[in-house]
N, C-alpha and C. Protein backbone atom coordinates (compact mmCIF):
# COMPACT_ATOMS: atom_id res chain seq x y z
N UNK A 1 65.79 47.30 85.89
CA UNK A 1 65.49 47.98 87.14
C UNK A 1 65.51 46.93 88.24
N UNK A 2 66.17 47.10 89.23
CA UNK A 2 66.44 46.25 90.47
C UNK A 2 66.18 46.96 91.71
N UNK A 3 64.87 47.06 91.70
CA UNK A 3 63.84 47.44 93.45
C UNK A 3 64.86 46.98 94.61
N UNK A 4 65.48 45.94 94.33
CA UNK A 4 65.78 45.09 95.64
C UNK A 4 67.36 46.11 95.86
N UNK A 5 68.05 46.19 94.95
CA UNK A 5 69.61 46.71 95.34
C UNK A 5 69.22 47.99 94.78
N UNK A 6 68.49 48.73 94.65
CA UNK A 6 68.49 50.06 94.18
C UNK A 6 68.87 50.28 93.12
N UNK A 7 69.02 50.19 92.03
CA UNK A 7 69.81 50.43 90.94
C UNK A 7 69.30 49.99 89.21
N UNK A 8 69.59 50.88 88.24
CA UNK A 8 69.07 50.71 86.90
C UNK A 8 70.22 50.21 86.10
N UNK A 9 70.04 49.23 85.66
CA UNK A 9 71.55 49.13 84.52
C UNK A 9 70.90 49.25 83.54
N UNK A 10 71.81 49.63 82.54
CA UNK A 10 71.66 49.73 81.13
C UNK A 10 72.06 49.03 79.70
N UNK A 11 71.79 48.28 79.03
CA UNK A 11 73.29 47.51 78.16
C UNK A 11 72.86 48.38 77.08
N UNK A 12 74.07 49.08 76.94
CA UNK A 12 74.26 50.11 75.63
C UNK A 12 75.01 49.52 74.47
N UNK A 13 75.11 48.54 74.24
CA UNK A 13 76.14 47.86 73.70
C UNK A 13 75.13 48.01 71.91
N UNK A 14 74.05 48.03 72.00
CA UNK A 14 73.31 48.51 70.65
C UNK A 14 72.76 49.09 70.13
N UNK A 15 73.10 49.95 71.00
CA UNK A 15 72.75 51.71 70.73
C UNK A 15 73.31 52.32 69.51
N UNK A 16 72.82 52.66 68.51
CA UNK A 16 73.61 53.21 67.30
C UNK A 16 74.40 54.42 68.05
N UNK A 17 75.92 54.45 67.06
CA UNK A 17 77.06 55.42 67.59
C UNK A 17 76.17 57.22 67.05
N UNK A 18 76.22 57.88 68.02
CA UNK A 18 75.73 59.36 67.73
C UNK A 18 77.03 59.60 67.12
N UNK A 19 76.92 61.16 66.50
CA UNK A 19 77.82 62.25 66.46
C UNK A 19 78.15 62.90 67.60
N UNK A 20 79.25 63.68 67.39
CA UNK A 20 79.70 64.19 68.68
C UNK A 20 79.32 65.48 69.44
N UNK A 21 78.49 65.69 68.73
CA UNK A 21 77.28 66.92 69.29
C UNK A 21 75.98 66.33 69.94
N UNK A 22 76.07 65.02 69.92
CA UNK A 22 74.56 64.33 70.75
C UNK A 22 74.99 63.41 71.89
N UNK A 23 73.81 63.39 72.76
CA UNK A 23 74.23 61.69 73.85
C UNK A 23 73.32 61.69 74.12
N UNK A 24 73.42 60.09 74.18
CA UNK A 24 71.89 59.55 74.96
C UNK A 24 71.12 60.16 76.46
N UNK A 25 70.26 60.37 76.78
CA UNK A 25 69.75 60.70 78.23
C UNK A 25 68.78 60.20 78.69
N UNK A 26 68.85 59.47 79.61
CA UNK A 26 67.78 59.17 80.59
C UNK A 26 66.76 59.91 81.24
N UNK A 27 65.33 59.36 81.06
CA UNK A 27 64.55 60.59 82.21
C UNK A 27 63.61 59.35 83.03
N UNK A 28 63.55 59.51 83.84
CA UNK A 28 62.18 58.83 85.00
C UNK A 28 60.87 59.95 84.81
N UNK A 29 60.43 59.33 84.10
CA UNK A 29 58.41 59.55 84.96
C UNK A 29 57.98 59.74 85.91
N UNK A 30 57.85 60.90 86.61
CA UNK A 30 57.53 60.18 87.98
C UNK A 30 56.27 61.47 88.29
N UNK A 31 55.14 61.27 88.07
CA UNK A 31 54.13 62.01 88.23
C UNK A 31 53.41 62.79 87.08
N UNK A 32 53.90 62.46 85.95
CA UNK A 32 53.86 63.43 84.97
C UNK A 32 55.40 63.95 84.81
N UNK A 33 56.42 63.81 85.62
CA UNK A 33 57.59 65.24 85.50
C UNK A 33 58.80 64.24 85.08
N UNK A 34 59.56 64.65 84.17
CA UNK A 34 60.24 63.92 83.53
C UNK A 34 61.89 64.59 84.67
N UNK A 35 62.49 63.70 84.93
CA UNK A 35 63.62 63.62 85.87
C UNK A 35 64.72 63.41 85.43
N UNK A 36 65.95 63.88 85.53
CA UNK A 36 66.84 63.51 84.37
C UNK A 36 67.83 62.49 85.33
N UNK A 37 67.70 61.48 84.79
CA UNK A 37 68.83 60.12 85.46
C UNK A 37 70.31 60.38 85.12
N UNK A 38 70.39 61.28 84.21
CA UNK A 38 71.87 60.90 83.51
C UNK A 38 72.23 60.88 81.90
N UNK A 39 73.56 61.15 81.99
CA UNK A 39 73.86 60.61 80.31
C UNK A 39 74.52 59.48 80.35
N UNK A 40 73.93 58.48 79.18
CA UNK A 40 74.61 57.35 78.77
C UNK A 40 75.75 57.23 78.65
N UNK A 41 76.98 56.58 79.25
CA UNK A 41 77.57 56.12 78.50
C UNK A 41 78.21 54.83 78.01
N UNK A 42 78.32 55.23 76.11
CA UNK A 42 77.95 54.42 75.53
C UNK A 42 79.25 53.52 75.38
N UNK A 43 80.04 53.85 76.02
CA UNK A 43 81.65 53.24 75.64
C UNK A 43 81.78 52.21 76.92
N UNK A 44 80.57 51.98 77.38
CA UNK A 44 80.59 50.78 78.58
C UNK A 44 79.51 50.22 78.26
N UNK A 45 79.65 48.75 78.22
CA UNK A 45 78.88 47.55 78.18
C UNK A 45 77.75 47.97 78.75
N UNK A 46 77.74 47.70 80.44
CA UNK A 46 76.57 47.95 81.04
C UNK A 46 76.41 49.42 81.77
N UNK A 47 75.46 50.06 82.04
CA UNK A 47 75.74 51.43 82.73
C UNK A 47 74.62 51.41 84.15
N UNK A 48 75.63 51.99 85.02
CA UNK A 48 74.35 52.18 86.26
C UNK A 48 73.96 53.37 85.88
N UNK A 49 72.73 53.38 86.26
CA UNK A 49 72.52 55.16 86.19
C UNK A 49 71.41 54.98 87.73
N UNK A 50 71.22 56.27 87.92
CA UNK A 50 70.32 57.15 89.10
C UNK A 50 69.49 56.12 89.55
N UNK A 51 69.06 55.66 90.42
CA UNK A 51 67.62 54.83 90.47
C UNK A 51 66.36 56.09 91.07
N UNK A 52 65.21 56.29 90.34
CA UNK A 52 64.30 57.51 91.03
C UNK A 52 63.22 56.61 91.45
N UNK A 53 62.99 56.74 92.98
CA UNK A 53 61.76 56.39 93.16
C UNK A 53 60.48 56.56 92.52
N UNK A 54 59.40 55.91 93.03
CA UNK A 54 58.23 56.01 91.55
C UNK A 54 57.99 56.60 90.48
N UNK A 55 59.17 55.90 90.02
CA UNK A 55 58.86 55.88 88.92
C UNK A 55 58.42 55.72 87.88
N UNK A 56 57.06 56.12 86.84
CA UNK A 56 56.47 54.92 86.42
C UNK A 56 56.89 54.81 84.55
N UNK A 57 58.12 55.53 84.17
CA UNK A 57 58.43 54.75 83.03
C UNK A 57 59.61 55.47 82.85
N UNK A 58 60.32 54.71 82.35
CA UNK A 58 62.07 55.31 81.68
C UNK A 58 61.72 55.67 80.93
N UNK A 59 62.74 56.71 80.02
CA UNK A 59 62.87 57.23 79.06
C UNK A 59 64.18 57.69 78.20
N UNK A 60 64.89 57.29 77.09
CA UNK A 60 65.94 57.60 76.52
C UNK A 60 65.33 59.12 75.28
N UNK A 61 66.13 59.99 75.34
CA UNK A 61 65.86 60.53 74.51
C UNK A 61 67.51 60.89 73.68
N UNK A 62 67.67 61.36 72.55
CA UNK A 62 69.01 62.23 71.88
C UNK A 62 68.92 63.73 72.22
N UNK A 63 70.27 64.04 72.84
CA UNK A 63 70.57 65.54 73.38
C UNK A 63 71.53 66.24 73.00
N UNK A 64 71.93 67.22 73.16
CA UNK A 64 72.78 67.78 72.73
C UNK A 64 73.75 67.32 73.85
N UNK A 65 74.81 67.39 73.38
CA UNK A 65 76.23 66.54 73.87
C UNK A 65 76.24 67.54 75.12
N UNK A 66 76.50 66.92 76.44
CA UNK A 66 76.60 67.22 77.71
C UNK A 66 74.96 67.33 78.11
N UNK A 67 73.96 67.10 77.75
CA UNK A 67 72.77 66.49 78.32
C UNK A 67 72.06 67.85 78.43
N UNK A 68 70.65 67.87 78.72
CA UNK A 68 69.85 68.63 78.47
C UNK A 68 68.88 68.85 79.52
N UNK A 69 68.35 70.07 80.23
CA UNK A 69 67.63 70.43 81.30
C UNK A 69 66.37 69.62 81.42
N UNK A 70 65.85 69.39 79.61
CA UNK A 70 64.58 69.21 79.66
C UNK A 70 64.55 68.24 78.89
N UNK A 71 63.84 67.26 78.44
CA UNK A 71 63.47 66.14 77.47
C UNK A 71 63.44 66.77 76.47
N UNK A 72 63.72 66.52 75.31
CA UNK A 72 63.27 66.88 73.65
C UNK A 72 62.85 65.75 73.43
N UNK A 73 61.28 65.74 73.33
CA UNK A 73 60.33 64.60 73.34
C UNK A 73 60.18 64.24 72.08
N UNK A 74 60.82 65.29 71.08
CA UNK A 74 60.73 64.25 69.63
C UNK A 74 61.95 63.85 69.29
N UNK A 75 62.54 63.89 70.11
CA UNK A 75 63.99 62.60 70.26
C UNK A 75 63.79 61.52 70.61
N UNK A 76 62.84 61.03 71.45
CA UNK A 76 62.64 60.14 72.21
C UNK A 76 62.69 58.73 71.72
N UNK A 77 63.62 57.59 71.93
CA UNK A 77 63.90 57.05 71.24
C UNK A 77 63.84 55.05 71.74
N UNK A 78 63.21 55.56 73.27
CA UNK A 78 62.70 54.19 73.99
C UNK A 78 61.98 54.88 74.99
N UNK A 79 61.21 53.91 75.45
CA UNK A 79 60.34 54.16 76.89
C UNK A 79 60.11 52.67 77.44
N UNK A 80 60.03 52.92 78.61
CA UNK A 80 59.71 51.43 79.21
C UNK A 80 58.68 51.83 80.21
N UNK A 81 57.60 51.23 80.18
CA UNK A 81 56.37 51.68 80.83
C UNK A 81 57.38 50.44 82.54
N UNK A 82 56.87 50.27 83.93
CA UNK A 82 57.32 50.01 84.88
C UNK A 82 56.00 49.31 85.51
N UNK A 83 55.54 48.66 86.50
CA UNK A 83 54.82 47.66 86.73
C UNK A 83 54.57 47.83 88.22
N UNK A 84 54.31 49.03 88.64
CA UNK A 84 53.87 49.19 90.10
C UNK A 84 52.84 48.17 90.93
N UNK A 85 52.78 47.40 90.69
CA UNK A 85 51.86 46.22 91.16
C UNK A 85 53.30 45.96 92.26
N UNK A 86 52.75 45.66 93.52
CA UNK A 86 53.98 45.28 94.19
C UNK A 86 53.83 43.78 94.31
């Protein structure tokens, strides 16, 4: 996460390969409400995705291929808590 240029990269580069009915998805935290950043993709080194303001933790979950309205929270497969201390 880069506050200063706006922007989230990603290195997907060790992401185990899904099947072709799943993809990775991003969600931001941001109040309790899970935000959807995007789908991974995994066929690029690094990935920008969405930057959401306060946000206070990422989230990858597995979706059904073309991404999903809502989190399926027992997919969930990283989180990164975020460090609002300015």
């Amino acid at each position: 996460v880069n506050t200063t240029q706006i922007q989230v990269l990603v290195d997907t580069q060790n992401l185990p390969k899904l099947d072709s009915e799943h993809v990775y998805q991003m969600w931001a935290d941001v109040d309790g409400e899970m935000i959807d950043m995007g789908v991974l993709k995994i066929n690029e080194e690094l990935v920008t995705m969405t930057y959401i303001n306060n946000a206070e933790s990422l989230n990858v979950t597995i979706e059904p291929a073309g991404g999903n309205d809502h989190p399926t929270v027992a997919n969930l497969i990283s989180n990164v808590y975020l460090d609002s201390t300015p």
